[in-house]
Protein backbone atom coordinates (compact mmCIF):
# COMPACT_ATOMS: atom_id res chain seq x y z
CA UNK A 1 82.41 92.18 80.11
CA UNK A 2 80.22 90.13 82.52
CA UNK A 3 80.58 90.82 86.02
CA UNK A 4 79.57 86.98 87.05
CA UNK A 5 81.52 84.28 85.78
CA UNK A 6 79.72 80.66 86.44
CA UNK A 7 82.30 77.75 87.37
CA UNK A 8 83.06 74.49 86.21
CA UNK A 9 81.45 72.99 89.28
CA UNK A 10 78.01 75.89 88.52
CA UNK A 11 79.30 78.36 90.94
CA UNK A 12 78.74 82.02 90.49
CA UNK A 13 81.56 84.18 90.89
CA UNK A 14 81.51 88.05 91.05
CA UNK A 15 84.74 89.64 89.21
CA UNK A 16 85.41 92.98 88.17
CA UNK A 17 88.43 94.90 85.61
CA UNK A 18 89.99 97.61 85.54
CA UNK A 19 92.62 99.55 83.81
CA UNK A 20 93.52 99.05 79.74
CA UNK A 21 90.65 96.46 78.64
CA UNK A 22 93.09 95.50 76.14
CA UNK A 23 96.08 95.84 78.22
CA UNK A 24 98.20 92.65 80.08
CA UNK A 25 96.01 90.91 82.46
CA UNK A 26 97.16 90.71 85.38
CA UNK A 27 94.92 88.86 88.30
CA UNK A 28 94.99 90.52 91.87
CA UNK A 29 93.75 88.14 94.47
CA UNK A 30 93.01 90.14 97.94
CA UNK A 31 92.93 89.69 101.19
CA UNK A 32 91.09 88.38 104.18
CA UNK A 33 88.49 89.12 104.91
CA UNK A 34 88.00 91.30 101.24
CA UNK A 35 86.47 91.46 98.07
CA UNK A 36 87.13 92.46 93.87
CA UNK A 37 86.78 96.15 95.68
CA UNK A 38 89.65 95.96 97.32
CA UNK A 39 92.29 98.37 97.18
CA UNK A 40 93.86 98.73 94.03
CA UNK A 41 95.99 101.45 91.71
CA UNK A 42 94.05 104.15 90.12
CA UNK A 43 92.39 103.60 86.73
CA UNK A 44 94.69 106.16 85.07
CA UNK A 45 98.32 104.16 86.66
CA UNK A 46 96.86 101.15 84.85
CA UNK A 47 95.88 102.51 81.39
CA UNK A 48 99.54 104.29 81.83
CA UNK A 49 101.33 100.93 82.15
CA UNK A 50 99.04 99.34 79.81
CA UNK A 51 97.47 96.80 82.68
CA UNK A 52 94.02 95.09 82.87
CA UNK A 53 93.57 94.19 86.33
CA UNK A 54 91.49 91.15 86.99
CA UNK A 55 89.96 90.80 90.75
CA UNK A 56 87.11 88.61 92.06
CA UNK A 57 85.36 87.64 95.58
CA UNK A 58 86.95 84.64 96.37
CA UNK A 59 83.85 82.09 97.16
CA UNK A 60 81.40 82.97 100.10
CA UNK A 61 82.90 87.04 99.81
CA UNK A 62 80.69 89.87 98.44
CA UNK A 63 78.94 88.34 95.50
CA UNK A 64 80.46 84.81 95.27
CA UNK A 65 79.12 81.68 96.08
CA UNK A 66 80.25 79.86 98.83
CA UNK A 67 82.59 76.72 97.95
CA UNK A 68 82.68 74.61 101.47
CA UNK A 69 85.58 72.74 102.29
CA UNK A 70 87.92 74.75 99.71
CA UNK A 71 91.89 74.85 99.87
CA UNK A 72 94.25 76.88 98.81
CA UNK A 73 94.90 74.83 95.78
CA UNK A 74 91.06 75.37 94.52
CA UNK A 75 91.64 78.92 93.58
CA UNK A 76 93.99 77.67 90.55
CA UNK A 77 90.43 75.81 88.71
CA UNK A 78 88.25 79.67 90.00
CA UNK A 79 91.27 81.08 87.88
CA UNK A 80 91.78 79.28 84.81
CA UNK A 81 87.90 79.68 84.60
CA UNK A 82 87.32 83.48 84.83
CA UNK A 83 90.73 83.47 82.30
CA UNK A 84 88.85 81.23 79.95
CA UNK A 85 85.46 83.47 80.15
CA UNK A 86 87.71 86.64 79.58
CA UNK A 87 88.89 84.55 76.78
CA UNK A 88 92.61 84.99 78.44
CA UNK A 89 95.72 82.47 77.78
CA UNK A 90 98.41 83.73 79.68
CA UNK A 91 98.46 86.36 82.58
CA UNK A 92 100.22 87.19 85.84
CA UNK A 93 99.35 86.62 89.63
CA UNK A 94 99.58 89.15 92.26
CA UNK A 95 98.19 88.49 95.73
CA UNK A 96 98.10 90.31 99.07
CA UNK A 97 97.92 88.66 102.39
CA UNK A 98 95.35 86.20 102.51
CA UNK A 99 95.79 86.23 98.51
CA UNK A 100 99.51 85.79 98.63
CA UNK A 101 98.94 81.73 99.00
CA UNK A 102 96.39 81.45 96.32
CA UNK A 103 98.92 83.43 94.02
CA UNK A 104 101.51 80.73 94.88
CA UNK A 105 98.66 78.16 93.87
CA UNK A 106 98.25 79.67 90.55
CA UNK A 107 102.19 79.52 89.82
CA UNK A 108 102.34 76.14 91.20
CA UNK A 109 99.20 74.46 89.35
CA UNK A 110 98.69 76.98 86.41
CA UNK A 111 102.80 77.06 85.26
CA UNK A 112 101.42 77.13 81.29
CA UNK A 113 99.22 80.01 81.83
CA UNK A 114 100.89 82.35 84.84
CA UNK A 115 103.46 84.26 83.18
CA UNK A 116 104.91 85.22 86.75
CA UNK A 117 103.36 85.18 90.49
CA UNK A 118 103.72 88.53 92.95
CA UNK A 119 102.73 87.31 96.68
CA UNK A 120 102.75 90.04 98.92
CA UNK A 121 102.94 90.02 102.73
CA UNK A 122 101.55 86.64 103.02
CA UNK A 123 101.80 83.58 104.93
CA UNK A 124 104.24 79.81 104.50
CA UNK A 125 101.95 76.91 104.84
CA UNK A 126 101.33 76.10 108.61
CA UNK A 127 103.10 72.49 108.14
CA UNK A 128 106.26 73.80 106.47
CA UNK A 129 109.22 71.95 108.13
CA UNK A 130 111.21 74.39 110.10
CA UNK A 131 109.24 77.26 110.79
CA UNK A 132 108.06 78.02 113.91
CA UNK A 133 104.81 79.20 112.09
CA UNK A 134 103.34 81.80 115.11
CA UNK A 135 106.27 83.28 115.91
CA UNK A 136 106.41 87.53 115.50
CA UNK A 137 102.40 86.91 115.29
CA UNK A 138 100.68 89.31 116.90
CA UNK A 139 98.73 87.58 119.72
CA UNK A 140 95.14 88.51 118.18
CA UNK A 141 96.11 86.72 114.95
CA UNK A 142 98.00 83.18 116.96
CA UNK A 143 94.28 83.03 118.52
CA UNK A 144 92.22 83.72 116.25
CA UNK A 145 94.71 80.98 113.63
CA UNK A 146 95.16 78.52 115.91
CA UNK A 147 91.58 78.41 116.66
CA UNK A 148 90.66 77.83 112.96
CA UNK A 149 93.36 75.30 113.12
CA UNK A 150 92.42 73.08 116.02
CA UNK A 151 88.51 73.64 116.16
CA UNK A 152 86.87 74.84 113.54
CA UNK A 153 83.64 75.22 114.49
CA UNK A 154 84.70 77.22 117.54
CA UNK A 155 86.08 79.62 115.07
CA UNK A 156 83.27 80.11 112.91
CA UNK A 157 81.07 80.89 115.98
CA UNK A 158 82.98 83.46 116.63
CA UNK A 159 83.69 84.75 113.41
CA UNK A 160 79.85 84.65 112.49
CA UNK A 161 78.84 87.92 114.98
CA UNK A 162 82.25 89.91 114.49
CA UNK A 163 81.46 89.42 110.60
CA UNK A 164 77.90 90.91 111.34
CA UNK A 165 79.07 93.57 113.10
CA UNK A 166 81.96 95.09 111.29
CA UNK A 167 79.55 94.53 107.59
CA UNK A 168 77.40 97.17 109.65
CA UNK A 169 80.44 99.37 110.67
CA UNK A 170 83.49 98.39 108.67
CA UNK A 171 85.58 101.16 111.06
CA UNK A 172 85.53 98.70 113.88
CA UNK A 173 87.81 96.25 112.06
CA UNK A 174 90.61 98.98 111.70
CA UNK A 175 89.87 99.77 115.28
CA UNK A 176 90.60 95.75 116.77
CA UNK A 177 93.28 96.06 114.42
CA UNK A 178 94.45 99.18 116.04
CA UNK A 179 96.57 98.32 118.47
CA UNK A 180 98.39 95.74 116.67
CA UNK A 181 99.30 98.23 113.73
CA UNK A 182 102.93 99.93 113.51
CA UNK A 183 103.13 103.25 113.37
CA UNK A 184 103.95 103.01 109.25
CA UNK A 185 100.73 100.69 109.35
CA UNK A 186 98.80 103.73 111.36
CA UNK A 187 99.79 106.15 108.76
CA UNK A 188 98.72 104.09 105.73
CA UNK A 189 95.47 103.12 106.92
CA UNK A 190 94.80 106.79 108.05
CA UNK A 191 95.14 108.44 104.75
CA UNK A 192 91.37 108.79 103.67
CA UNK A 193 91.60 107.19 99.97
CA UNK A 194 93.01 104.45 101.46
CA UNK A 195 90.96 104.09 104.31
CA UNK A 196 87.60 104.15 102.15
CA UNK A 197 89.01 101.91 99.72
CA UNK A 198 89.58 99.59 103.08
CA UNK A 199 85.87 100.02 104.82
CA UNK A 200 84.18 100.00 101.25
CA UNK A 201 86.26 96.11 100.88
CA UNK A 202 85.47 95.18 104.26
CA UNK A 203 81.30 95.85 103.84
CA UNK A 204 81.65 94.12 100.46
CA UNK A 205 83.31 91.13 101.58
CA UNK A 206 81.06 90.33 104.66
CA UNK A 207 77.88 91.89 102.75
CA UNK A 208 75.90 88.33 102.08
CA UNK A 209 77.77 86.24 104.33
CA UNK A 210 80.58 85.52 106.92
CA UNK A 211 81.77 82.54 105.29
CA UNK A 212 84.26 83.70 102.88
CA UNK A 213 86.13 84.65 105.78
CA UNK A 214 85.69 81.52 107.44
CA UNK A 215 86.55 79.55 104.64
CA UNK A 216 89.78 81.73 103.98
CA UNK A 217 91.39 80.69 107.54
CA UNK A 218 90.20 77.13 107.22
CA UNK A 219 92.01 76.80 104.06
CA UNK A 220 95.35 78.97 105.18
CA UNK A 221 95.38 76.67 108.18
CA UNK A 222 95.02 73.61 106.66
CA UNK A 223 97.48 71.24 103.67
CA UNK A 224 96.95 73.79 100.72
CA UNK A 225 96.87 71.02 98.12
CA UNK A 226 100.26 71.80 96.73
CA UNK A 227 103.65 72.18 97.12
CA UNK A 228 105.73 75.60 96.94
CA UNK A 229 108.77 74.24 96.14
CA UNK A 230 107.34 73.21 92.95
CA UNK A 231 106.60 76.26 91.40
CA UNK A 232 108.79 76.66 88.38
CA UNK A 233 107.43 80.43 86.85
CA UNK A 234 109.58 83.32 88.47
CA UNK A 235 107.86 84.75 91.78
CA UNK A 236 108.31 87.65 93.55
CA UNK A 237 107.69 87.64 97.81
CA UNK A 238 107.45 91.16 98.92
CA UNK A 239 107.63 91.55 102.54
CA UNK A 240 107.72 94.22 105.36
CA UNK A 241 110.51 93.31 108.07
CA UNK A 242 108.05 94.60 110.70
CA UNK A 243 104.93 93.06 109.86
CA UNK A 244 103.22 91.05 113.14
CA UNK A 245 100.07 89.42 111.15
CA UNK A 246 101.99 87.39 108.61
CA UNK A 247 105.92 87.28 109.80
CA UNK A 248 108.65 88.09 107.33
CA UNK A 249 110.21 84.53 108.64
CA UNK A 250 107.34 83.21 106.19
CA UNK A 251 108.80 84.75 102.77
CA UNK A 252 112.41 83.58 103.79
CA UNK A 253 111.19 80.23 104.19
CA UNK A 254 109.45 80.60 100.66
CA UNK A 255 112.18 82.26 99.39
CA UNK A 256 114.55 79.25 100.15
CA UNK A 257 112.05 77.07 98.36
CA UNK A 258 110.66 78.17 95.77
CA UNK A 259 113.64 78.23 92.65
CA UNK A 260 112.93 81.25 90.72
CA UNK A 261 112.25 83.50 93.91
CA UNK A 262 113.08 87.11 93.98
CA UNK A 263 112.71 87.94 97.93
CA UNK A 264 111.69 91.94 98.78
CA UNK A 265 112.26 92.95 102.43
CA UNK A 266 111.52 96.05 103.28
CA UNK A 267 113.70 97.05 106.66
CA UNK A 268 110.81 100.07 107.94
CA UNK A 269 107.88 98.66 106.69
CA UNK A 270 104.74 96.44 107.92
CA UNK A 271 101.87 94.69 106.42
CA UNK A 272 99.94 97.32 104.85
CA UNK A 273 102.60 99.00 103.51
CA UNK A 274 102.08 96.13 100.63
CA UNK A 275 99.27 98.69 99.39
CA UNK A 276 101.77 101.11 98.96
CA UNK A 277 104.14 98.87 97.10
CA UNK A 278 101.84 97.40 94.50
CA UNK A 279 102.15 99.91 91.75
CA UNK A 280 106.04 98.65 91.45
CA UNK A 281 105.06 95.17 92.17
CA UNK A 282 102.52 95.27 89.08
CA UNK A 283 105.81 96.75 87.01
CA UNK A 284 107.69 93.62 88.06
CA UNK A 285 104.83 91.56 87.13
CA UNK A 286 104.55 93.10 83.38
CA UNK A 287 108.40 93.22 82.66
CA UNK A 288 107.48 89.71 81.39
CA UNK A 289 104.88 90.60 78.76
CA UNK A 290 107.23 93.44 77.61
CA UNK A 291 110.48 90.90 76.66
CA UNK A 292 107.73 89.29 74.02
C-alpha cells in the first residue's frame, strides 16, 4: 500500500488505511484544519465490521501538496484518483465538518462510483437561497468566515501565525475553541483518547504549511462547483441540534434538497459529538455493500 498517491494534475497526496485491507472501502474526509490522522474508530471496530477506511490530507495539510485556488468540487478528481491507485471501483463517502461538503462533492460528481455519502456536522453552501447562512454561528467562526469570504488575503494573514502557533502547541486550538464549546462538546474533547487523537491531527495538518487551512475556508466560502440538489446516491446528514460552528439550519436546508436524504438530528448534542457518532454512521454507510 503506498502512502503517497501522485494526481492527475502531478500532485502528491499523503493517504493512509486502516481497518480490513480487504474489507468495504469506505473514504473519510476530515475536518478543518486536519489531516489522514484524524480521529477515527479503532482498528479492531473496523476489522469487526469488515471496513477499510480510506483518509488523506486534503492538499496543502500534513503531507499533501498544496492545490491553489481549489473548490469544493476538486476533491471528487483527488478521489477517483487515490480509488484508482487502490485499484477501487465503488466505495462510500463519509465526511466531518469541513469534510462534510467534499463528501457531498463525491455523491454529486462521482454518482457511478459512491455507493452512498455520510456528511456529518457540516456546512450548506454560503449562496444557498434561503438560508440565513451565519445565523446560530458562534461569533469566532462569522469572523473568521466572513473574512475568508470578503477578503481573502486578510484572512490568510491571519491564519498564517495562528497556524504557526497552534502546529507548535496543538492545545491552544482546543483552548480558543473553549469557550465556544457546549458542555457535551467539553466532555468529548476532554476524554484523553480523544483529545490526543485531536492535538496529534491538529500538528499534522499545520506541520508543512498553513495553507491547507486556508485553502479549506476559501473553498467552503466560495461557489463549490456543484449543485446539492443533484446528488442522486442516498446520503445521510447527521447533525447535532446544538452545534454553533456549523448550524443544524444547514442540514435541513440540505435535507430539503438533496432527494435521497436521510436527515439525523440529534436534540442534546453539538459538533463534536459527530466523533462519537461515526461508528453507527460507518454501519449506515456499509448496509449498502451488504444488500449485494
Amino acid at each position: 500500500m503506498p502512502d503517497h498517491v501522485r494526481t492527475a494534475d502531478g500532485r502528491r497526496l499523503r493517504v493512509e488505511v486502516s481497518g480490513d485491507p480487504h474489507g468495504r472501502p469506505v473514504f473519510l474526509l476530515h475536518g478543518m484544519p486536519g489531516s489522514r490522522v484524524g480521529p477515527k474508530p479503532r482498528s479492531m471496530f473496523l476489522h469487526q465490521r469488515g471496513a477499510r477506511l480510506i483518509s488523506y490530507d486534503r492538499p496543502g495539510y500534513g503531507g499533501s501538496d498544496r492545490m491553489p485556488r481549489r473548490r469544493v468540487a476538486d476533491v471528487a478528481q483527488d478521489v477517483a484518483d487515490v480509488a484508482d491507485a487502490l485499484e477501487l471501483d465503488r466505495f462510500a463517502v463519509a465526511g466531518r465538518s469541513a469534510g462534510a461538503p467534499h463528501a457531498l462533492a463525491c455523491a454529486a460528481l462521482l454518482p457511478d462510483r459512491v455507493t452512498r455519502a455520510a456528511a456529518m456536522v457540516g456546512w450548506a453552501p454560503r449562496d444557498a437561497e434561503g438560508l440565513d447562512w451565519y445565523a446560530g454561528m458562534a461569533p469566532s467562526n462569522v469572523a473568521a468566515l466572513s473574512t475568508a469570504a470578503t477578503d481573502p488575503e486578510r484572512f490568510a494573514a491571519g491564519i498564517i501565525p495562528r497556524s504557526a502557533a497552534i502546529r507548535s502547541d496543538p492545545a491552544r486550538l482546543l483552548e480558543e475553541l473553549r469557550e465556544d464549546l457546549t458542555a457535551d462538546d467539553r466532555l468529548i474533547v476532554s476524554d484523553n483518547t480523544i483529545r490526543s487523537m485531536l492535538l496529534r491531527n491538529y500538528r499534522e495538518a499545520l506541520r508543512t504549511s498553513p495553507y491547507g487551512w486556508i485553502d479549506d475556508a476559501l473553498a467552503l466560502t466560495a461557489s463549490w462547483g456543484f449543485d446539492p440538489a443533484r446528488i442522486k446516491v442516498p446520503v445521510l446528514l447527521w447533525h447535532g441540534k446544538d452545534d454553533v460552528f456549523s448550524p443544524a439550519s444547514h442540514a435541513s436546508w440540505l435535507a430539503d434538497r438533496i432527494p435521497r436524504a436521510t436527515a439525523v438530528l440529534e436534540p442534546t448534542s453539538a459538533h463534536f459529538a459527530a466523533l462519537r457518532a461515526l461508528p453507527a454512521v460507518l454501519d449506515w454507510l456499509l448496509a449498502e455493500a451488504r444488500t449485494h
